[in-house]
PDB file of N, CA and C in Angstrom:
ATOM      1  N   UNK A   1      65.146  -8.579  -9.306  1.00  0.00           N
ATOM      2  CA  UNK A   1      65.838  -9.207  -8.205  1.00  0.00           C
ATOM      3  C   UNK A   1      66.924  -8.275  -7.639  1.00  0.00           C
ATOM      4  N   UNK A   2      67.134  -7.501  -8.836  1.00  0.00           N
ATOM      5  CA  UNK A   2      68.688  -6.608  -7.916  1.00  0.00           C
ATOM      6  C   UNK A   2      67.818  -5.732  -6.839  1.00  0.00           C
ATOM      7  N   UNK A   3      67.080  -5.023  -7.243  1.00  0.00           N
ATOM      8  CA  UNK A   3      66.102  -4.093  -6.345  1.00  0.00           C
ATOM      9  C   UNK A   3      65.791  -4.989  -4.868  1.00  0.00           C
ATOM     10  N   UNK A   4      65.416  -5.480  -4.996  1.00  0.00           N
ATOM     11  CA  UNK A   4      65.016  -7.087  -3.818  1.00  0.00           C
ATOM     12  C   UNK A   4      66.058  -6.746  -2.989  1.00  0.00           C
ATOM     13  N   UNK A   5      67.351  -7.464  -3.600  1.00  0.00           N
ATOM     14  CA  UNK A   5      68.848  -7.523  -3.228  1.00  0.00           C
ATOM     15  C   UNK A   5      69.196  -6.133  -2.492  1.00  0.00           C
ATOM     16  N   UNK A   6      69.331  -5.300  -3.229  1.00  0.00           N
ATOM     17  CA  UNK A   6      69.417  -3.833  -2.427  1.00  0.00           C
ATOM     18  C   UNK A   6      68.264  -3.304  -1.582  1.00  0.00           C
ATOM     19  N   UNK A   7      67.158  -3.457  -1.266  1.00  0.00           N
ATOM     20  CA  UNK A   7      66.125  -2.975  -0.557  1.00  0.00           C
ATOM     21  C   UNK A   7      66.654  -4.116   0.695  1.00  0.00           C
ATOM     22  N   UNK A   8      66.835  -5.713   0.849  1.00  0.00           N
ATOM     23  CA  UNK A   8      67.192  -6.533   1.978  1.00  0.00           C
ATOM     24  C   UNK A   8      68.371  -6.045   2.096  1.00  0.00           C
ATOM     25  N   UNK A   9      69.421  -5.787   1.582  1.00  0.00           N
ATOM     26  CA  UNK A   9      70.747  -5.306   2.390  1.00  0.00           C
ATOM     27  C   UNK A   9      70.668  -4.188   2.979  1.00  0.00           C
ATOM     28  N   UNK A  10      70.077  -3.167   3.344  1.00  0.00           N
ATOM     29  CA  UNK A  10      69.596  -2.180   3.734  1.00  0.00           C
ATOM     30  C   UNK A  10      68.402  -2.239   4.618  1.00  0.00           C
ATOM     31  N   UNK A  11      67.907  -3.230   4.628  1.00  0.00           N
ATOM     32  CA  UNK A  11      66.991  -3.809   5.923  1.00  0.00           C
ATOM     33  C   UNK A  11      67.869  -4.431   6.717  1.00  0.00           C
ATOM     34  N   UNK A  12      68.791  -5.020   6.111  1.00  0.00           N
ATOM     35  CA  UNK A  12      69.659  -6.123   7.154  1.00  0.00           C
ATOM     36  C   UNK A  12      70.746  -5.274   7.986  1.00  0.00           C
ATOM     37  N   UNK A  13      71.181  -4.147   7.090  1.00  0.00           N
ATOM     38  CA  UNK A  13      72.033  -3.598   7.456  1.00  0.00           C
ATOM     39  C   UNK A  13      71.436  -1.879   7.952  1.00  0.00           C
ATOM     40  N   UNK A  14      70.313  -2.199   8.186  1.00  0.00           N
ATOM     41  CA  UNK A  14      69.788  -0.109   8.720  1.00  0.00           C
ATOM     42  C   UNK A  14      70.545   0.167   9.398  1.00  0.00           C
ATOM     43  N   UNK A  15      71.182  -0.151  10.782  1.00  0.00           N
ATOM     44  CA  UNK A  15      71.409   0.857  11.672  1.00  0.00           C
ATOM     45  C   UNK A  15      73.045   1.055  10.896  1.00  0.00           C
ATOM     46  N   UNK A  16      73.769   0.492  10.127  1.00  0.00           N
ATOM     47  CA  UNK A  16      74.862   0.607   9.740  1.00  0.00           C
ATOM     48  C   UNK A  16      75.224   1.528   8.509  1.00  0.00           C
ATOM     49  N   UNK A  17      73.766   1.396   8.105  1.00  0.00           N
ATOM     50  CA  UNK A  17      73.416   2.345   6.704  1.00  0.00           C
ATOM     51  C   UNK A  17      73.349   3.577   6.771  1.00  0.00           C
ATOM     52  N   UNK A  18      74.053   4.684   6.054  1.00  0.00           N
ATOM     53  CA  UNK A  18      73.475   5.906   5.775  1.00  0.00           C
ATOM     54  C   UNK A  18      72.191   6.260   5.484  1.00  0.00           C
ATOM     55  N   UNK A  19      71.695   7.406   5.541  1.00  0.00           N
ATOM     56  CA  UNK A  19      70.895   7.937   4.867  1.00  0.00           C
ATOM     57  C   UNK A  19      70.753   7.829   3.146  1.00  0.00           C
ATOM     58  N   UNK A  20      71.907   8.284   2.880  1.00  0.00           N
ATOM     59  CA  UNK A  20      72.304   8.468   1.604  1.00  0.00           C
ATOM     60  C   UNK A  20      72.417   6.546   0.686  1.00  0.00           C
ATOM     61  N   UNK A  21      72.567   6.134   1.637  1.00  0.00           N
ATOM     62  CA  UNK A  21      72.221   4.496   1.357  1.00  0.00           C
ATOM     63  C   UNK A  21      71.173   3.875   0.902  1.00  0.00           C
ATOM     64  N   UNK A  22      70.298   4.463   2.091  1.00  0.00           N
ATOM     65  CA  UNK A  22      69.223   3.979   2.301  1.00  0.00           C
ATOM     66  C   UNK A  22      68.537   4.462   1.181  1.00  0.00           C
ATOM     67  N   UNK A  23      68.240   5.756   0.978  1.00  0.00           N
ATOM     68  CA  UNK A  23      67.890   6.423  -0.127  1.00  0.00           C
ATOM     69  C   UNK A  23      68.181   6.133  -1.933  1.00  0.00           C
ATOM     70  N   UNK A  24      69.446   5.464  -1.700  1.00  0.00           N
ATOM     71  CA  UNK A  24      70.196   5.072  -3.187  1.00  0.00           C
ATOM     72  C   UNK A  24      69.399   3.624  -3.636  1.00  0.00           C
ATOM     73  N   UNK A  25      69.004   3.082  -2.395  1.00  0.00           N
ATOM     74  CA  UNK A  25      68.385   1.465  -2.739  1.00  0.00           C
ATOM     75  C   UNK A  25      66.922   2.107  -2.862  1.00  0.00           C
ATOM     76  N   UNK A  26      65.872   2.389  -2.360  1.00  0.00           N
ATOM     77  CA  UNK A  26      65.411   3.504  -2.170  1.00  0.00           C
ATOM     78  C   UNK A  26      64.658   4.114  -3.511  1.00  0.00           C
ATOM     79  N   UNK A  27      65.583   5.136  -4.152  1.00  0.00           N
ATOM     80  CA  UNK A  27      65.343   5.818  -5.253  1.00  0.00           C
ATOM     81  C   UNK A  27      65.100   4.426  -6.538  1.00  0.00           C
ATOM     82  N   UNK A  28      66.650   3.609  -6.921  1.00  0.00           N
ATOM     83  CA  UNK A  28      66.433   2.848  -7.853  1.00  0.00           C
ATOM     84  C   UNK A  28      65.376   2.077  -7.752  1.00  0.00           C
ATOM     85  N   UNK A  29      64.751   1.500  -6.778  1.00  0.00           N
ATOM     86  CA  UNK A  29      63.529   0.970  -6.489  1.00  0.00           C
ATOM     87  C   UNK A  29      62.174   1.343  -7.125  1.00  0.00           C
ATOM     88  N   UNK A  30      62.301   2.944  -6.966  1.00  0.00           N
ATOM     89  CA  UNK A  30      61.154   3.880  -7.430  1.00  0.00           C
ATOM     90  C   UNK A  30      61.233   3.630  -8.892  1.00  0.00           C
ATOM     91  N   UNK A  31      62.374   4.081  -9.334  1.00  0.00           N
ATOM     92  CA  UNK A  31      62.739   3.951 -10.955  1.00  0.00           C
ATOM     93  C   UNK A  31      61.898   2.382 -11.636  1.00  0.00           C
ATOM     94  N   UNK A  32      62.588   1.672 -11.035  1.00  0.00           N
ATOM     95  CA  UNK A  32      61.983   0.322 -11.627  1.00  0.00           C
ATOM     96  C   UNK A  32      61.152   0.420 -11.727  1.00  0.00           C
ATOM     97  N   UNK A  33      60.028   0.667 -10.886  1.00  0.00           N
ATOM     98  CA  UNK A  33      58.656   0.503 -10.564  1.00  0.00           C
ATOM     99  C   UNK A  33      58.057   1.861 -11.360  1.00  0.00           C
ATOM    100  N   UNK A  34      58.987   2.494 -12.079  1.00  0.00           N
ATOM    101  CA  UNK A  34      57.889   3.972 -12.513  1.00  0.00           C
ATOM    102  C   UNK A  34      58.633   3.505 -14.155  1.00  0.00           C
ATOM    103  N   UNK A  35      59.567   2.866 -14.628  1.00  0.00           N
ATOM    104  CA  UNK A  35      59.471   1.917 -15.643  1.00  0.00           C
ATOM    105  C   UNK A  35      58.658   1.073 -15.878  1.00  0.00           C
ATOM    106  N   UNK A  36      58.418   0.399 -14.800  1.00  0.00           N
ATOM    107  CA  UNK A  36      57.635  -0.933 -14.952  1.00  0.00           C
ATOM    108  C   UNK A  36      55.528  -0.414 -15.150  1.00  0.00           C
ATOM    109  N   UNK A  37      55.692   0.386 -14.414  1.00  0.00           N
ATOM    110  CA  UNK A  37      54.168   0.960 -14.349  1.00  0.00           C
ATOM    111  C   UNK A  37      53.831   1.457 -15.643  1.00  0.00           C
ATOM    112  N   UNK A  38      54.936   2.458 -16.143  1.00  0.00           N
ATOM    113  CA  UNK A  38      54.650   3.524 -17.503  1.00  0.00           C
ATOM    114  C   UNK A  38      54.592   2.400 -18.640  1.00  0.00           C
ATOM    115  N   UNK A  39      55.523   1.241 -18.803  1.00  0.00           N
ATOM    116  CA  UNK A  39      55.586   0.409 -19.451  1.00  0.00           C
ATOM    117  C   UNK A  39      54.361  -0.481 -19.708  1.00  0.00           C
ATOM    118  N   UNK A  40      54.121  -1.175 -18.578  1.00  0.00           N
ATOM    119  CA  UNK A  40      52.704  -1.757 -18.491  1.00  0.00           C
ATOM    120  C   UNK A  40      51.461  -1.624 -18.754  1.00  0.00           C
ATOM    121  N   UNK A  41      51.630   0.220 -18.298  1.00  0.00           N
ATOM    122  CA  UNK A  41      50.150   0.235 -18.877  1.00  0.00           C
ATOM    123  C   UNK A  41      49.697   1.713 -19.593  1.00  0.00           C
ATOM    124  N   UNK A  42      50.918   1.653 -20.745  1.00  0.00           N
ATOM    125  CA  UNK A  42      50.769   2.476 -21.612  1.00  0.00           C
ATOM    126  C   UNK A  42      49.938   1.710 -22.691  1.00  0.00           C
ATOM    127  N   UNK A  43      49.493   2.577 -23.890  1.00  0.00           N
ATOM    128  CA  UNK A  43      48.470   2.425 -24.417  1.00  0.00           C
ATOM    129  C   UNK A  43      48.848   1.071 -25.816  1.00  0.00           C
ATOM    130  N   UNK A  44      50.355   1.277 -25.462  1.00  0.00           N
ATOM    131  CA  UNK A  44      51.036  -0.174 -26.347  1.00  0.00           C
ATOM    132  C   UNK A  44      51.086  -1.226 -25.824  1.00  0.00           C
ATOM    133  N   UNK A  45      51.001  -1.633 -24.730  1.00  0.00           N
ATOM    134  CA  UNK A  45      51.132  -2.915 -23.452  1.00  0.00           C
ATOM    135  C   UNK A  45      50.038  -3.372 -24.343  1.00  0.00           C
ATOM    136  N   UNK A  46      50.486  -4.966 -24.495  1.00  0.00           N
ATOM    137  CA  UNK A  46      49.230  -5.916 -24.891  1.00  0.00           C
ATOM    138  C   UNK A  46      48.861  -6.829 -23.667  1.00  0.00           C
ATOM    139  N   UNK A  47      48.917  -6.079 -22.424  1.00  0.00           N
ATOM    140  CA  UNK A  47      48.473  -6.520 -21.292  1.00  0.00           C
ATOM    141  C   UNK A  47      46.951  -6.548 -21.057  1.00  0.00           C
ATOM    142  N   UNK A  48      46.191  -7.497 -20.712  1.00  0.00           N
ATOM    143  CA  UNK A  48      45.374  -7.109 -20.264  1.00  0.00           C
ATOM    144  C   UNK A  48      44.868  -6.101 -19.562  1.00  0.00           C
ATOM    145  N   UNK A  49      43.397  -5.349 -19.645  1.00  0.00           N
ATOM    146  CA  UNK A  49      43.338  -4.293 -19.175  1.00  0.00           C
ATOM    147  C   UNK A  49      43.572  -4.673 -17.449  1.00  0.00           C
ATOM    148  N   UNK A  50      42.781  -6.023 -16.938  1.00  0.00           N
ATOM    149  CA  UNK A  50      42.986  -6.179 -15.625  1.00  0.00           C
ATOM    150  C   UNK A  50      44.008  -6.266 -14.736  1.00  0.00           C
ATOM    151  N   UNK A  51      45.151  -6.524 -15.209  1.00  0.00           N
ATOM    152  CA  UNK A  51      46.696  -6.672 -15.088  1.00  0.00           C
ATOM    153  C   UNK A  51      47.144  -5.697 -15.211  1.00  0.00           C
ATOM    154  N   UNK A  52      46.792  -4.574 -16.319  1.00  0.00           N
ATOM    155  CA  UNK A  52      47.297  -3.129 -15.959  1.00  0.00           C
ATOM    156  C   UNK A  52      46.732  -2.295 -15.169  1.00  0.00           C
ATOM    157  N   UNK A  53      45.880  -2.913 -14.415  1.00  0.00           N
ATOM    158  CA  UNK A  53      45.247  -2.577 -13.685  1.00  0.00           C
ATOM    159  C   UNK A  53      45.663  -2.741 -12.188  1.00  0.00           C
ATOM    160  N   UNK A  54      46.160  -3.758 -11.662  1.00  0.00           N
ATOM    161  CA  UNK A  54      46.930  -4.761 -10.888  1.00  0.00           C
ATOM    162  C   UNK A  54      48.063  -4.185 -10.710  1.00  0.00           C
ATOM    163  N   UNK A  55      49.000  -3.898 -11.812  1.00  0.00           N
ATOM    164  CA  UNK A  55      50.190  -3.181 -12.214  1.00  0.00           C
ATOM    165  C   UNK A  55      50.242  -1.723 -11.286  1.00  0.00           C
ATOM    166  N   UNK A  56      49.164  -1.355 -12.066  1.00  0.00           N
ATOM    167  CA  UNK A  56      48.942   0.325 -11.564  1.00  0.00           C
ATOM    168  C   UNK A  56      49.239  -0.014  -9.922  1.00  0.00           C
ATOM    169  N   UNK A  57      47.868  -0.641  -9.445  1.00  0.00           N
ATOM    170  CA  UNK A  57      47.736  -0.520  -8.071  1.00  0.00           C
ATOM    171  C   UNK A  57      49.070  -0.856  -6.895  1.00  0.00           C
ATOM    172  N   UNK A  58      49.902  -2.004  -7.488  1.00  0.00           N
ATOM    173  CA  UNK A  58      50.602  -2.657  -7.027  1.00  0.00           C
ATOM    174  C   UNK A  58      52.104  -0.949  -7.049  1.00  0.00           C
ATOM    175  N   UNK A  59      51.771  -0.415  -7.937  1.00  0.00           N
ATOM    176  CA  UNK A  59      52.820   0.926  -7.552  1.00  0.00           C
ATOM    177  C   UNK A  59      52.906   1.687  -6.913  1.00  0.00           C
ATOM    178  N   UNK A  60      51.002   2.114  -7.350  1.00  0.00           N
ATOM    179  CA  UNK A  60      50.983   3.139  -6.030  1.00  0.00           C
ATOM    180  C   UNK A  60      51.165   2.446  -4.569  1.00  0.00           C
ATOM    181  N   UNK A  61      51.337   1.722  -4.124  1.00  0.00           N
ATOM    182  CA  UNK A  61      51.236   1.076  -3.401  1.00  0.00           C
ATOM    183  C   UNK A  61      52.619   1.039  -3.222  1.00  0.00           C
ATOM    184  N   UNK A  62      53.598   0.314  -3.783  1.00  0.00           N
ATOM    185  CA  UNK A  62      55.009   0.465  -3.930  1.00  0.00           C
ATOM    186  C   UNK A  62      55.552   1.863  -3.280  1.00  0.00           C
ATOM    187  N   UNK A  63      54.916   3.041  -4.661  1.00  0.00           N
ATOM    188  CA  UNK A  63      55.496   4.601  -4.019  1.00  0.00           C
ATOM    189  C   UNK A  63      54.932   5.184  -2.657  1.00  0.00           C
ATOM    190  N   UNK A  64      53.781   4.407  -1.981  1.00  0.00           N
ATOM    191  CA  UNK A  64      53.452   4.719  -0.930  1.00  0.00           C
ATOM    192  C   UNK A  64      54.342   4.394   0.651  1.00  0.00           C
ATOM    193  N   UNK A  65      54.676   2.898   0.016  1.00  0.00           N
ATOM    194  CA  UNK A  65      55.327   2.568   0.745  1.00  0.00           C
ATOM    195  C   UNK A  65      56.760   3.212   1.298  1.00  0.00           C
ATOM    196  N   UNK A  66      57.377   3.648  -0.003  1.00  0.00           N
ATOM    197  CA  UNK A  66      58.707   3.814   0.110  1.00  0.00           C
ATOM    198  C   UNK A  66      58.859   5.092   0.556  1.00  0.00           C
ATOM    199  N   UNK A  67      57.085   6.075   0.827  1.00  0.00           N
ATOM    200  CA  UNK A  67      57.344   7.181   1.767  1.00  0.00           C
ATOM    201  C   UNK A  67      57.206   7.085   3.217  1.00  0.00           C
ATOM    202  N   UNK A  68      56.316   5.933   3.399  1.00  0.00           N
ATOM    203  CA  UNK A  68      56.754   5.528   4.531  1.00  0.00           C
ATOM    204  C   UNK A  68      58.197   4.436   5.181  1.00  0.00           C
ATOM    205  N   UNK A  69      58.036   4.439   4.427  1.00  0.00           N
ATOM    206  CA  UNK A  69      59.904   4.171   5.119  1.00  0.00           C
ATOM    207  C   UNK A  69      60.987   4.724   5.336  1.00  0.00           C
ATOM    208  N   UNK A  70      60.660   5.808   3.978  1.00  0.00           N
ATOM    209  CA  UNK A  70      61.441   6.953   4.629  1.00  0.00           C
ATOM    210  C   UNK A  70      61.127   8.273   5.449  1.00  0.00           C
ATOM    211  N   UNK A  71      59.603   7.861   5.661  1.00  0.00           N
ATOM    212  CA  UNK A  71      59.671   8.982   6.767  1.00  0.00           C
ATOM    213  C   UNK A  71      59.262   8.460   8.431  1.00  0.00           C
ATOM    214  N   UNK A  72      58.901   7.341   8.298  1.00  0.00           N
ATOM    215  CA  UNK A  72      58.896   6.572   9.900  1.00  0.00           C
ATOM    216  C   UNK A  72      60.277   6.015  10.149  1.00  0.00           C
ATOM    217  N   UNK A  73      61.486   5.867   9.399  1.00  0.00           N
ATOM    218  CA  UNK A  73      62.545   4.926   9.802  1.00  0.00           C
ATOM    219  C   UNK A  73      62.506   3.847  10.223  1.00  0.00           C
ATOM    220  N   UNK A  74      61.560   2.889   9.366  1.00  0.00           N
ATOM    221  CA  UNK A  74      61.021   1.665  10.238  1.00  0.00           C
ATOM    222  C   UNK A  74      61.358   0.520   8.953  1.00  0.00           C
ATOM    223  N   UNK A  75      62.625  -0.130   9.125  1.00  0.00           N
ATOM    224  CA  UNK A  75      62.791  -0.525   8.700  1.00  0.00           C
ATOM    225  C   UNK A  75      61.966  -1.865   7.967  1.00  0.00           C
ATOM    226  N   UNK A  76      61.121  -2.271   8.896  1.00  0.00           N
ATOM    227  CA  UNK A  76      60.095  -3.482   8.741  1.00  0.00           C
ATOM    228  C   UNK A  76      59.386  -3.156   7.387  1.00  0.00           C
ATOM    229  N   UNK A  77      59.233  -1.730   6.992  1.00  0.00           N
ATOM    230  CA  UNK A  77      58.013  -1.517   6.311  1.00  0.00           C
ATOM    231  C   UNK A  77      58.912  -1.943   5.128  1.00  0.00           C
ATOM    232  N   UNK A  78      60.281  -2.301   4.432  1.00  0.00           N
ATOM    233  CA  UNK A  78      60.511  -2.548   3.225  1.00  0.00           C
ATOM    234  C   UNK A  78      60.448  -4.177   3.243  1.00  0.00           C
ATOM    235  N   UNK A  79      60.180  -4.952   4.233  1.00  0.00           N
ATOM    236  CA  UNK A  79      59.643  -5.960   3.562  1.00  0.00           C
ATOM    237  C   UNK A  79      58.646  -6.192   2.417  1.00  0.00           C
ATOM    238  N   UNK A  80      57.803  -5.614   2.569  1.00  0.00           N
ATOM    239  CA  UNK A  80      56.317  -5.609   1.600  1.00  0.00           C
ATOM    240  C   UNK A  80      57.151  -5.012  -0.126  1.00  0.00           C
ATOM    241  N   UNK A  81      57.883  -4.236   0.036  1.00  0.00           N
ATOM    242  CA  UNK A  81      58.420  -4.238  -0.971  1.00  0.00           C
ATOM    243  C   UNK A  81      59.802  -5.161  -1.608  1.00  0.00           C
ATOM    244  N   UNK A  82      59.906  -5.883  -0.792  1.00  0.00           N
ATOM    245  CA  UNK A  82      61.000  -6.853  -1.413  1.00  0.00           C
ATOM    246  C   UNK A  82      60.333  -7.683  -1.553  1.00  0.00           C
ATOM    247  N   UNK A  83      59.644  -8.526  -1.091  1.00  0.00           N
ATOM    248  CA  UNK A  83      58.364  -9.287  -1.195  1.00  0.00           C
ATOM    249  C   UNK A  83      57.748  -9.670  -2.791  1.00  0.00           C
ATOM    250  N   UNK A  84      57.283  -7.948  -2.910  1.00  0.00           N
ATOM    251  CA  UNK A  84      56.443  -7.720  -4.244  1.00  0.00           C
ATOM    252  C   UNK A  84      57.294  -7.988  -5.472  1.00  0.00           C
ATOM    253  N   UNK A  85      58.896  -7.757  -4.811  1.00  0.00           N
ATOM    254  CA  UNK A  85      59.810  -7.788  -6.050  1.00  0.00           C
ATOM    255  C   UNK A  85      60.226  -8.695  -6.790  1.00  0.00           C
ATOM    256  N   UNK A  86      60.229  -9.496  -5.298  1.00  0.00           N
ATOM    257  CA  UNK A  86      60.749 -11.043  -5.532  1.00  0.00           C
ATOM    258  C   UNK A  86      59.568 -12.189  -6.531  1.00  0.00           C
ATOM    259  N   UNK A  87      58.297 -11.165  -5.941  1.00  0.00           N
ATOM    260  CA  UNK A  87      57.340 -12.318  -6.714  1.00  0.00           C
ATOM    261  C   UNK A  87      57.115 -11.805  -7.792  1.00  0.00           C
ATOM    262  N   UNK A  88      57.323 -10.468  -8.241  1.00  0.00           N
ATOM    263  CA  UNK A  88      56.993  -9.916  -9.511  1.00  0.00           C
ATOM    264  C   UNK A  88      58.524 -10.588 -10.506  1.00  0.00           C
ATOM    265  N   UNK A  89      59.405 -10.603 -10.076  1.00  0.00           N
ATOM    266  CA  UNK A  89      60.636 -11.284 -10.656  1.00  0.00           C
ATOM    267  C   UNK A  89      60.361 -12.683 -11.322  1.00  0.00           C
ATOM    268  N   UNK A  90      60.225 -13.397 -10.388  1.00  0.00           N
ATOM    269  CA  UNK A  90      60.411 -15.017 -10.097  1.00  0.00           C
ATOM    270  C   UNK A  90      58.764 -15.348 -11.546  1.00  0.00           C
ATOM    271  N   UNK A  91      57.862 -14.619 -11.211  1.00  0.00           N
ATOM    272  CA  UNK A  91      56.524 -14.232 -11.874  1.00  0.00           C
ATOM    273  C   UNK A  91      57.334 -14.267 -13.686  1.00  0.00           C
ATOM    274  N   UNK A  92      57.974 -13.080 -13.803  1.00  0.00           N
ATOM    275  CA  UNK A  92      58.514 -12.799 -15.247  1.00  0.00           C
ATOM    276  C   UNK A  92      59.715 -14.081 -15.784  1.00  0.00           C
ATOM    277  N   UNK A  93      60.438 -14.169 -14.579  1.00  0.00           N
ATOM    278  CA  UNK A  93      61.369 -15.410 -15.102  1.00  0.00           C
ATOM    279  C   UNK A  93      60.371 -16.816 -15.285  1.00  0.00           C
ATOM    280  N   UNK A  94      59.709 -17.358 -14.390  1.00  0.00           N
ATOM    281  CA  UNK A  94      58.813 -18.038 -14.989  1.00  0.00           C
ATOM    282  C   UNK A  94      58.241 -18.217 -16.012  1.00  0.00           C
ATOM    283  N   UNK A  95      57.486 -16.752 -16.669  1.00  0.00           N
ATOM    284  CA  UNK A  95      57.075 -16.805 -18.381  1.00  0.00           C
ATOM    285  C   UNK A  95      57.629 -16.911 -18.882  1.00  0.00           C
ATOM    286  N   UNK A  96      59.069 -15.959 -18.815  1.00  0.00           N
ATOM    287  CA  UNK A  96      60.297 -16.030 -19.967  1.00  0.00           C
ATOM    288  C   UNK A  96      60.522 -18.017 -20.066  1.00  0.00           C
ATOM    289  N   UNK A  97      61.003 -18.576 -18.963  1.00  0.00           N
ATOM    290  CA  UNK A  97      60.989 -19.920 -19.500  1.00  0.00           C
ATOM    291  C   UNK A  97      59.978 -20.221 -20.442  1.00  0.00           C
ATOM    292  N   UNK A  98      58.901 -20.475 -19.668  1.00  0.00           N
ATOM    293  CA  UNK A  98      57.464 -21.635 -19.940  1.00  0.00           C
ATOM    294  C   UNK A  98      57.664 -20.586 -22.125  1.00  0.00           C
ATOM    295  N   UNK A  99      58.219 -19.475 -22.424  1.00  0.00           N
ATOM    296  CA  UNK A  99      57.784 -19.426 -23.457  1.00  0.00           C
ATOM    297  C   UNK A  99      58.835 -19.461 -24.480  1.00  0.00           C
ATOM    298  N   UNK A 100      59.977 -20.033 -24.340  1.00  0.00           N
ATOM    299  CA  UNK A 100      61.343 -21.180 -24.575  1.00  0.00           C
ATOM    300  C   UNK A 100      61.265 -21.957 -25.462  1.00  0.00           C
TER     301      UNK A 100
END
């Protein structure tokens, strides 16, 4: 959710944003997602193979994105990634309850 949080304040706020802003929400974004990928579907994940599979795709996809945003300046394109964040979040807080 923080990633979410910083990728929309930086949509909300582009034309007010630096470079160096934009880039800082940006980079940590990447991080998560190159945690979350290496994590998922390393050879210890008791994830399903199809889900690490899902995982994978859903990154590259992620790191694709976040080169196009930073190289069209189009701010629209980080919706799709706050999006993914919010549901990949809301997704994990959900299990963490239901397994309480």
């Amino acid at each position: 959710m923080k990633a979410a949080a910083r990728l929309q304040l930086i949509k909300d706020e582009w034309q007010e944003s630096s470079l160096a802003e934009k880039d800082d929400a940006l980079v940590y974004n990447r991080k998560l997602w190159s945690i979350l990928v290496t994590s998922a579907t390393s050879d210890e994940s008791q994830l399903p193979q199809d889900i690490k599979n899902n995982i994978a795709s859903l990154a590259v996809f992620v790191f694709k994105q976040t080169i196009a945003v930073i190289t069209t300046e189009n701010p629209d394109k980080i919706n799709s990634l706050i999006s993914i964040n919010r549901a990949i979040a809301e997704g994990l807080r959900a299990r963490a309850e239901a397994t309480e």
